[in-house]
C-alpha atoms as a PDB file:
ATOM      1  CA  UNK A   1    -117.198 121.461  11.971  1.00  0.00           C
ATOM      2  CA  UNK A   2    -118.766 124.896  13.371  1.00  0.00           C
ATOM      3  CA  UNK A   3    -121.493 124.525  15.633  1.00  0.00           C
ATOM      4  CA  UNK A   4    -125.002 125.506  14.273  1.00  0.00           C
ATOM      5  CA  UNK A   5    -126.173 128.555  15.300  1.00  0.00           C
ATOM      6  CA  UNK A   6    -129.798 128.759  16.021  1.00  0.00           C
ATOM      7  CA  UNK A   7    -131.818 132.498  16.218  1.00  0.00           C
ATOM      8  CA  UNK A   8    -134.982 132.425  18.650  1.00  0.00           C
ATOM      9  CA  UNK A   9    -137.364 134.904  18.422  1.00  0.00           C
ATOM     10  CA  UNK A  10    -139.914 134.799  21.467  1.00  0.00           C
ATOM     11  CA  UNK A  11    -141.447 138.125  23.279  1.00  0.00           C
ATOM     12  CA  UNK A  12    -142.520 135.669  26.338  1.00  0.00           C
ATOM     13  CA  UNK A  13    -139.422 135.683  28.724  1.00  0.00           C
ATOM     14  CA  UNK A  14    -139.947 132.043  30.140  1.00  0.00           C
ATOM     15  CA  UNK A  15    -140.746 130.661  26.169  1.00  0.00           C
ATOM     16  CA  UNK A  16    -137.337 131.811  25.413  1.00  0.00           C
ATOM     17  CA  UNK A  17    -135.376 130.768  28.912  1.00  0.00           C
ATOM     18  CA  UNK A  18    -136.900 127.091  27.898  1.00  0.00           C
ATOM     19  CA  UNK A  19    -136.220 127.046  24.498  1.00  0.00           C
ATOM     20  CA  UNK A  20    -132.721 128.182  24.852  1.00  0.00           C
ATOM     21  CA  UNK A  21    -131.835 125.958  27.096  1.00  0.00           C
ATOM     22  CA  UNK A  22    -133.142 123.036  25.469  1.00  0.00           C
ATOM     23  CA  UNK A  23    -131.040 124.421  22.169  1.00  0.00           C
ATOM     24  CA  UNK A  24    -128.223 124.916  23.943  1.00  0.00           C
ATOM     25  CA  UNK A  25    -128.282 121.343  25.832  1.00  0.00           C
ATOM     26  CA  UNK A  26    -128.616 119.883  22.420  1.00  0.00           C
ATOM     27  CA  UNK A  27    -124.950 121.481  21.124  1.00  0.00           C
ATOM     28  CA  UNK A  28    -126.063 124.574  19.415  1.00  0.00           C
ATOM     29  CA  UNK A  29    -125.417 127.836  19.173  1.00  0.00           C
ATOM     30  CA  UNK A  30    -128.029 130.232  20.566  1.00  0.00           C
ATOM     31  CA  UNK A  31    -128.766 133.987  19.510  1.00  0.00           C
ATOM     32  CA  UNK A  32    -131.724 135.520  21.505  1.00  0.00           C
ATOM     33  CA  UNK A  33    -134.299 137.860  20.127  1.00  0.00           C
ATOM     34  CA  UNK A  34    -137.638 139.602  21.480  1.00  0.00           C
ATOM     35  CA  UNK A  35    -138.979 141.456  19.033  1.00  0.00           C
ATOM     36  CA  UNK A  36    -139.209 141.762  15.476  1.00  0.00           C
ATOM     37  CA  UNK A  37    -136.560 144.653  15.337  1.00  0.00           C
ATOM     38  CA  UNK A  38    -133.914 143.279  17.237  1.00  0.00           C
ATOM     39  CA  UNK A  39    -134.478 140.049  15.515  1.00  0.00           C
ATOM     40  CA  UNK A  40    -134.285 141.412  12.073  1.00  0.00           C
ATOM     41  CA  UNK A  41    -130.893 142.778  13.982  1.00  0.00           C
ATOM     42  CA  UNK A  42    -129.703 139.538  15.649  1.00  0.00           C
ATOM     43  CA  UNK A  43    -130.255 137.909  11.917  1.00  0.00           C
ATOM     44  CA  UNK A  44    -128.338 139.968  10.311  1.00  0.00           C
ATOM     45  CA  UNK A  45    -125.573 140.570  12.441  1.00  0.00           C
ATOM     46  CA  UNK A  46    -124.932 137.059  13.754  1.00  0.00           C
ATOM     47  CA  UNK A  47    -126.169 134.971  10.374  1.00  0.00           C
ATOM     48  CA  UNK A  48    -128.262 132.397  11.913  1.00  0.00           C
ATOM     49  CA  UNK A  49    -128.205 128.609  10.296  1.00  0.00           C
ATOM     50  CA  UNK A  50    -132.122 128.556  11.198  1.00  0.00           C
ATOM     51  CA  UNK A  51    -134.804 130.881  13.161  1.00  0.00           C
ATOM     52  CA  UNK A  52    -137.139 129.704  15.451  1.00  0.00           C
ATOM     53  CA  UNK A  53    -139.702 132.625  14.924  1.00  0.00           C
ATOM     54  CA  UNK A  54    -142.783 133.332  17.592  1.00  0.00           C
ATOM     55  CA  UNK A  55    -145.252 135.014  15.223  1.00  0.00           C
ATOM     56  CA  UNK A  56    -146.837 137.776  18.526  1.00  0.00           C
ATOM     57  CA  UNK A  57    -144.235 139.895  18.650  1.00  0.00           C
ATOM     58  CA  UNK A  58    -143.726 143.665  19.392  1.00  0.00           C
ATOM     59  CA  UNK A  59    -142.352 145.900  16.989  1.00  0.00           C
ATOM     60  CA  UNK A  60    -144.158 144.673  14.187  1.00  0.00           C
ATOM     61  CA  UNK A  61    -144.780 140.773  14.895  1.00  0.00           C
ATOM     62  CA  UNK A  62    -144.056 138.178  12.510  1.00  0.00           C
ATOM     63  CA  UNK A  63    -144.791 138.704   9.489  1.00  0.00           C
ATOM     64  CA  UNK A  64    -143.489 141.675   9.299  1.00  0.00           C
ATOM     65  CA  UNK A  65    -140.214 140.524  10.419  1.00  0.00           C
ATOM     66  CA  UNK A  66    -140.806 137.915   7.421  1.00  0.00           C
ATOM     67  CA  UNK A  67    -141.115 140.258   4.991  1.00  0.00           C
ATOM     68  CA  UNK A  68    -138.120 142.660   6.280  1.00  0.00           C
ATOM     69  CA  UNK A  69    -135.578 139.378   6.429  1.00  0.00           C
ATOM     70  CA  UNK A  70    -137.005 138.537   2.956  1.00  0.00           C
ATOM     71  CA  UNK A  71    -135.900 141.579   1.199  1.00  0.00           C
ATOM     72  CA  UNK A  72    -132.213 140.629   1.587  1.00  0.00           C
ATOM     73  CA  UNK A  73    -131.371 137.749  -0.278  1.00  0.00           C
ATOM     74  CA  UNK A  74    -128.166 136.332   1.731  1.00  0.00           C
ATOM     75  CA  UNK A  75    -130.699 136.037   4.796  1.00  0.00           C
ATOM     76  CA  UNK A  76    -133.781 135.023   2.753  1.00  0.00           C
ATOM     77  CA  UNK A  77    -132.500 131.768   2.181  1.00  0.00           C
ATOM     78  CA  UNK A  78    -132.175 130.745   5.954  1.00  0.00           C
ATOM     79  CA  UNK A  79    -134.465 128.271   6.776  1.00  0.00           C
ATOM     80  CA  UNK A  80    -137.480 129.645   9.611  1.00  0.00           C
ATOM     81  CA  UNK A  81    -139.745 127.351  12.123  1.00  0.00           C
ATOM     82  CA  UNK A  82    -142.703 128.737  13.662  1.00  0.00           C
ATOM     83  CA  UNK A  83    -143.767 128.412  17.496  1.00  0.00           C
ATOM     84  CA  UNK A  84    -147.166 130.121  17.665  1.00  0.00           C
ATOM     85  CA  UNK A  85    -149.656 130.541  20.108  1.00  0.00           C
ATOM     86  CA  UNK A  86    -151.706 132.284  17.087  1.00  0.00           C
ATOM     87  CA  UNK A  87    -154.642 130.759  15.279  1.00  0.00           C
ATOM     88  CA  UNK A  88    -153.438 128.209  13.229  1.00  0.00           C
ATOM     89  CA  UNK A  89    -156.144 128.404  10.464  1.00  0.00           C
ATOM     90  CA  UNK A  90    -155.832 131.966   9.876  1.00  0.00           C
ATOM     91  CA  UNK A  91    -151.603 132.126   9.623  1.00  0.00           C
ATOM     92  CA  UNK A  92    -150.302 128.655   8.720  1.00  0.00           C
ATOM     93  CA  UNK A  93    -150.422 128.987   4.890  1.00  0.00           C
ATOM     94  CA  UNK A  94    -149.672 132.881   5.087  1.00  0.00           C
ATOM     95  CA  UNK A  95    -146.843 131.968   7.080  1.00  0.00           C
ATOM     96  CA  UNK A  96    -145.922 128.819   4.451  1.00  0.00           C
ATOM     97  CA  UNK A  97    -146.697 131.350   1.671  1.00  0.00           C
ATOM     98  CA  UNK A  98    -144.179 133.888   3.271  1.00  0.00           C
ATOM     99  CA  UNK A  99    -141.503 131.394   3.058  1.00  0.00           C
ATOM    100  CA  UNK A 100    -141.619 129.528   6.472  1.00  0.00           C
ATOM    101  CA  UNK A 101    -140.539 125.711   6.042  1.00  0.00           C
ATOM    102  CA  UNK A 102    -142.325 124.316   8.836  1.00  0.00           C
ATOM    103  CA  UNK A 103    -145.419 125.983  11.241  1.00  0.00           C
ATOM    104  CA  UNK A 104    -145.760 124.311  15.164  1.00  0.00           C
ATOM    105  CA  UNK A 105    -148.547 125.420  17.027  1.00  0.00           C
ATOM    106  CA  UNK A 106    -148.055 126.434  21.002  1.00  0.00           C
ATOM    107  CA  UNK A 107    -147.477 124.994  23.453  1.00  0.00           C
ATOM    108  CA  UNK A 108    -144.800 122.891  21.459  1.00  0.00           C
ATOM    109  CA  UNK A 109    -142.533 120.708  23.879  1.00  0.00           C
ATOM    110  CA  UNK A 110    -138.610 121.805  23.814  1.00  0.00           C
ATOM    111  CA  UNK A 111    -138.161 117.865  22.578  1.00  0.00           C
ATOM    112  CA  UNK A 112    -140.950 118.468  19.530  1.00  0.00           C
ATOM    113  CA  UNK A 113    -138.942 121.914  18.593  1.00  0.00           C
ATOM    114  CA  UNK A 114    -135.498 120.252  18.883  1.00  0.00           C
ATOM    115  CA  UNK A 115    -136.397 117.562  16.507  1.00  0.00           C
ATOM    116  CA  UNK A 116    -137.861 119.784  14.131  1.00  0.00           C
ATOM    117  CA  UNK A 117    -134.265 121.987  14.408  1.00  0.00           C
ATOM    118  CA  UNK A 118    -132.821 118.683  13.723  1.00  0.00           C
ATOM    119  CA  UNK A 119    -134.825 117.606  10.643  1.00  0.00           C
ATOM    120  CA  UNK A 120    -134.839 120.959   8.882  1.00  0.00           C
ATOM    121  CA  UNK A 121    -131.010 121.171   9.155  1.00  0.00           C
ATOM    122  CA  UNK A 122    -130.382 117.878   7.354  1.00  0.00           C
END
Protein backbone atom coordinates (compact mmCIF):
# COMPACT_ATOMS: atom_id res chain seq x y z
CA UNK A 1 0.00 0.00 0.00
CA UNK A 2 1.12 3.75 -0.94
CA UNK A 3 2.17 5.77 1.80
CA UNK A 4 -0.25 8.61 2.88
CA UNK A 5 0.62 11.76 1.83
CA UNK A 6 0.00 14.51 4.23
CA UNK A 7 -0.13 18.57 2.96
CA UNK A 8 0.96 21.12 5.82
CA UNK A 9 0.17 24.46 5.52
CA UNK A 10 2.05 26.69 8.23
CA UNK A 11 3.54 30.42 7.48
CA UNK A 12 5.70 29.97 10.89
CA UNK A 13 9.04 28.30 9.72
CA UNK A 14 9.74 26.34 13.07
CA UNK A 15 5.62 25.19 13.21
CA UNK A 16 6.29 23.53 10.00
CA UNK A 17 10.12 22.09 10.66
CA UNK A 18 8.21 20.35 13.85
CA UNK A 19 5.31 19.23 12.32
CA UNK A 20 7.04 17.71 9.43
CA UNK A 21 9.18 15.94 11.17
CA UNK A 22 6.87 14.47 13.50
CA UNK A 23 4.74 13.41 10.10
CA UNK A 24 7.46 12.16 8.56
CA UNK A 25 8.78 10.02 11.73
CA UNK A 26 5.34 8.60 11.82
CA UNK A 27 5.65 6.98 7.95
CA UNK A 28 4.02 9.62 5.92
CA UNK A 29 4.40 11.43 3.15
CA UNK A 30 5.01 15.17 3.60
CA UNK A 31 4.19 18.13 1.09
CA UNK A 32 5.14 21.60 2.55
CA UNK A 33 3.19 24.77 2.09
CA UNK A 34 3.43 28.53 3.43
CA UNK A 35 0.89 30.31 2.17
CA UNK A 36 -2.45 30.03 0.91
CA UNK A 37 -1.29 30.24 -2.83
CA UNK A 38 1.28 27.80 -2.91
CA UNK A 39 -0.89 25.59 -0.87
CA UNK A 40 -3.85 25.80 -3.09
CA UNK A 41 -0.70 24.79 -5.56
CA UNK A 42 0.91 21.99 -3.49
CA UNK A 43 -2.93 20.54 -3.25
CA UNK A 44 -3.48 20.39 -6.44
CA UNK A 45 -0.44 19.31 -7.90
CA UNK A 46 0.61 16.63 -5.41
CA UNK A 47 -3.20 15.39 -4.30
CA UNK A 48 -2.83 15.28 -0.66
CA UNK A 49 -4.74 12.27 1.41
CA UNK A 50 -5.33 15.08 4.23
CA UNK A 51 -4.22 18.91 4.95
CA UNK A 52 -3.09 20.10 8.02
CA UNK A 53 -4.17 23.82 7.42
CA UNK A 54 -2.75 26.91 9.77
CA UNK A 55 -5.64 29.35 9.37
CA UNK A 56 -2.85 32.99 9.54
CA UNK A 57 -1.55 32.73 6.46
CA UNK A 58 -0.25 35.18 3.75
CA UNK A 59 -1.72 35.38 0.52
CA UNK A 60 -5.11 35.24 1.58
CA UNK A 61 -5.12 33.04 4.93
CA UNK A 62 -7.36 30.28 5.49
CA UNK A 63 -10.36 30.60 4.58
CA UNK A 64 -9.73 31.78 1.62
CA UNK A 65 -7.63 28.93 0.72
CA UNK A 66 -10.91 26.94 1.92
CA UNK A 67 -13.01 28.37 -0.33
CA UNK A 68 -10.46 28.25 -3.48
CA UNK A 69 -9.77 24.22 -2.74
CA UNK A 70 -13.59 23.97 -2.41
CA UNK A 71 -14.47 25.04 -5.82
CA UNK A 72 -12.88 21.92 -7.36
CA UNK A 73 -14.63 18.97 -6.51
CA UNK A 74 -11.77 16.14 -6.87
CA UNK A 75 -9.88 18.23 -4.04
CA UNK A 76 -13.01 19.25 -2.06
CA UNK A 77 -13.44 15.97 -0.79
CA UNK A 78 -9.95 15.71 0.98
CA UNK A 79 -10.30 15.68 4.43
CA UNK A 80 -8.62 19.22 6.33
CA UNK A 81 -7.38 19.61 10.20
CA UNK A 82 -6.87 22.89 11.62
CA UNK A 83 -3.75 24.09 13.80
CA UNK A 84 -4.63 27.65 14.81
CA UNK A 85 -3.23 30.10 16.91
CA UNK A 86 -6.57 32.18 15.98
CA UNK A 87 -9.48 32.78 18.30
CA UNK A 88 -11.23 29.78 18.63
CA UNK A 89 -14.75 31.27 19.29
CA UNK A 90 -14.77 33.47 16.40
CA UNK A 91 -13.46 30.64 13.53
CA UNK A 92 -14.21 27.13 14.83
CA UNK A 93 -17.76 26.75 13.40
CA UNK A 94 -16.86 29.03 10.27
CA UNK A 95 -14.10 26.81 9.78
CA UNK A 96 -16.55 23.48 10.52
CA UNK A 97 -19.12 25.29 8.31
CA UNK A 98 -16.43 25.65 5.48
CA UNK A 99 -15.94 22.02 5.46
CA UNK A 100 -13.04 21.40 7.98
CA UNK A 101 -13.48 17.89 9.82
CA UNK A 102 -11.70 18.63 12.85
CA UNK A 103 -10.41 22.36 14.45
CA UNK A 104 -7.10 22.13 17.15
CA UNK A 105 -6.26 25.16 18.76
CA UNK A 106 -2.29 26.26 19.07
CA UNK A 107 0.02 25.30 20.52
CA UNK A 108 -1.09 21.62 19.63
CA UNK A 109 1.73 18.96 20.53
CA UNK A 110 3.22 17.04 17.26
CA UNK A 111 1.79 13.73 19.32
CA UNK A 112 -1.97 15.51 19.64
CA UNK A 113 -1.72 16.40 15.65
CA UNK A 114 -0.39 12.92 14.73
CA UNK A 115 -3.22 11.20 16.39
CA UNK A 116 -5.70 13.34 14.97
CA UNK A 117 -3.88 12.49 11.24
CA UNK A 118 -4.37 9.04 12.41
CA UNK A 119 -8.07 9.09 13.40
CA UNK A 120 -9.32 11.15 10.48
CA UNK A 121 -7.65 8.73 8.00
CA UNK A 122 -9.46 5.65 9.30
Amino acid sequence: MARRKILIIEDDPVGRQILHKAVITAGYDVLLASDALSALTETQRGKPDLIVLDLGLPAGGGFAFLQRMKSFPRLAIIPILVVSGQDRAANEQRALDAGVLKYMEKPASPEDVLAEIGRLLE
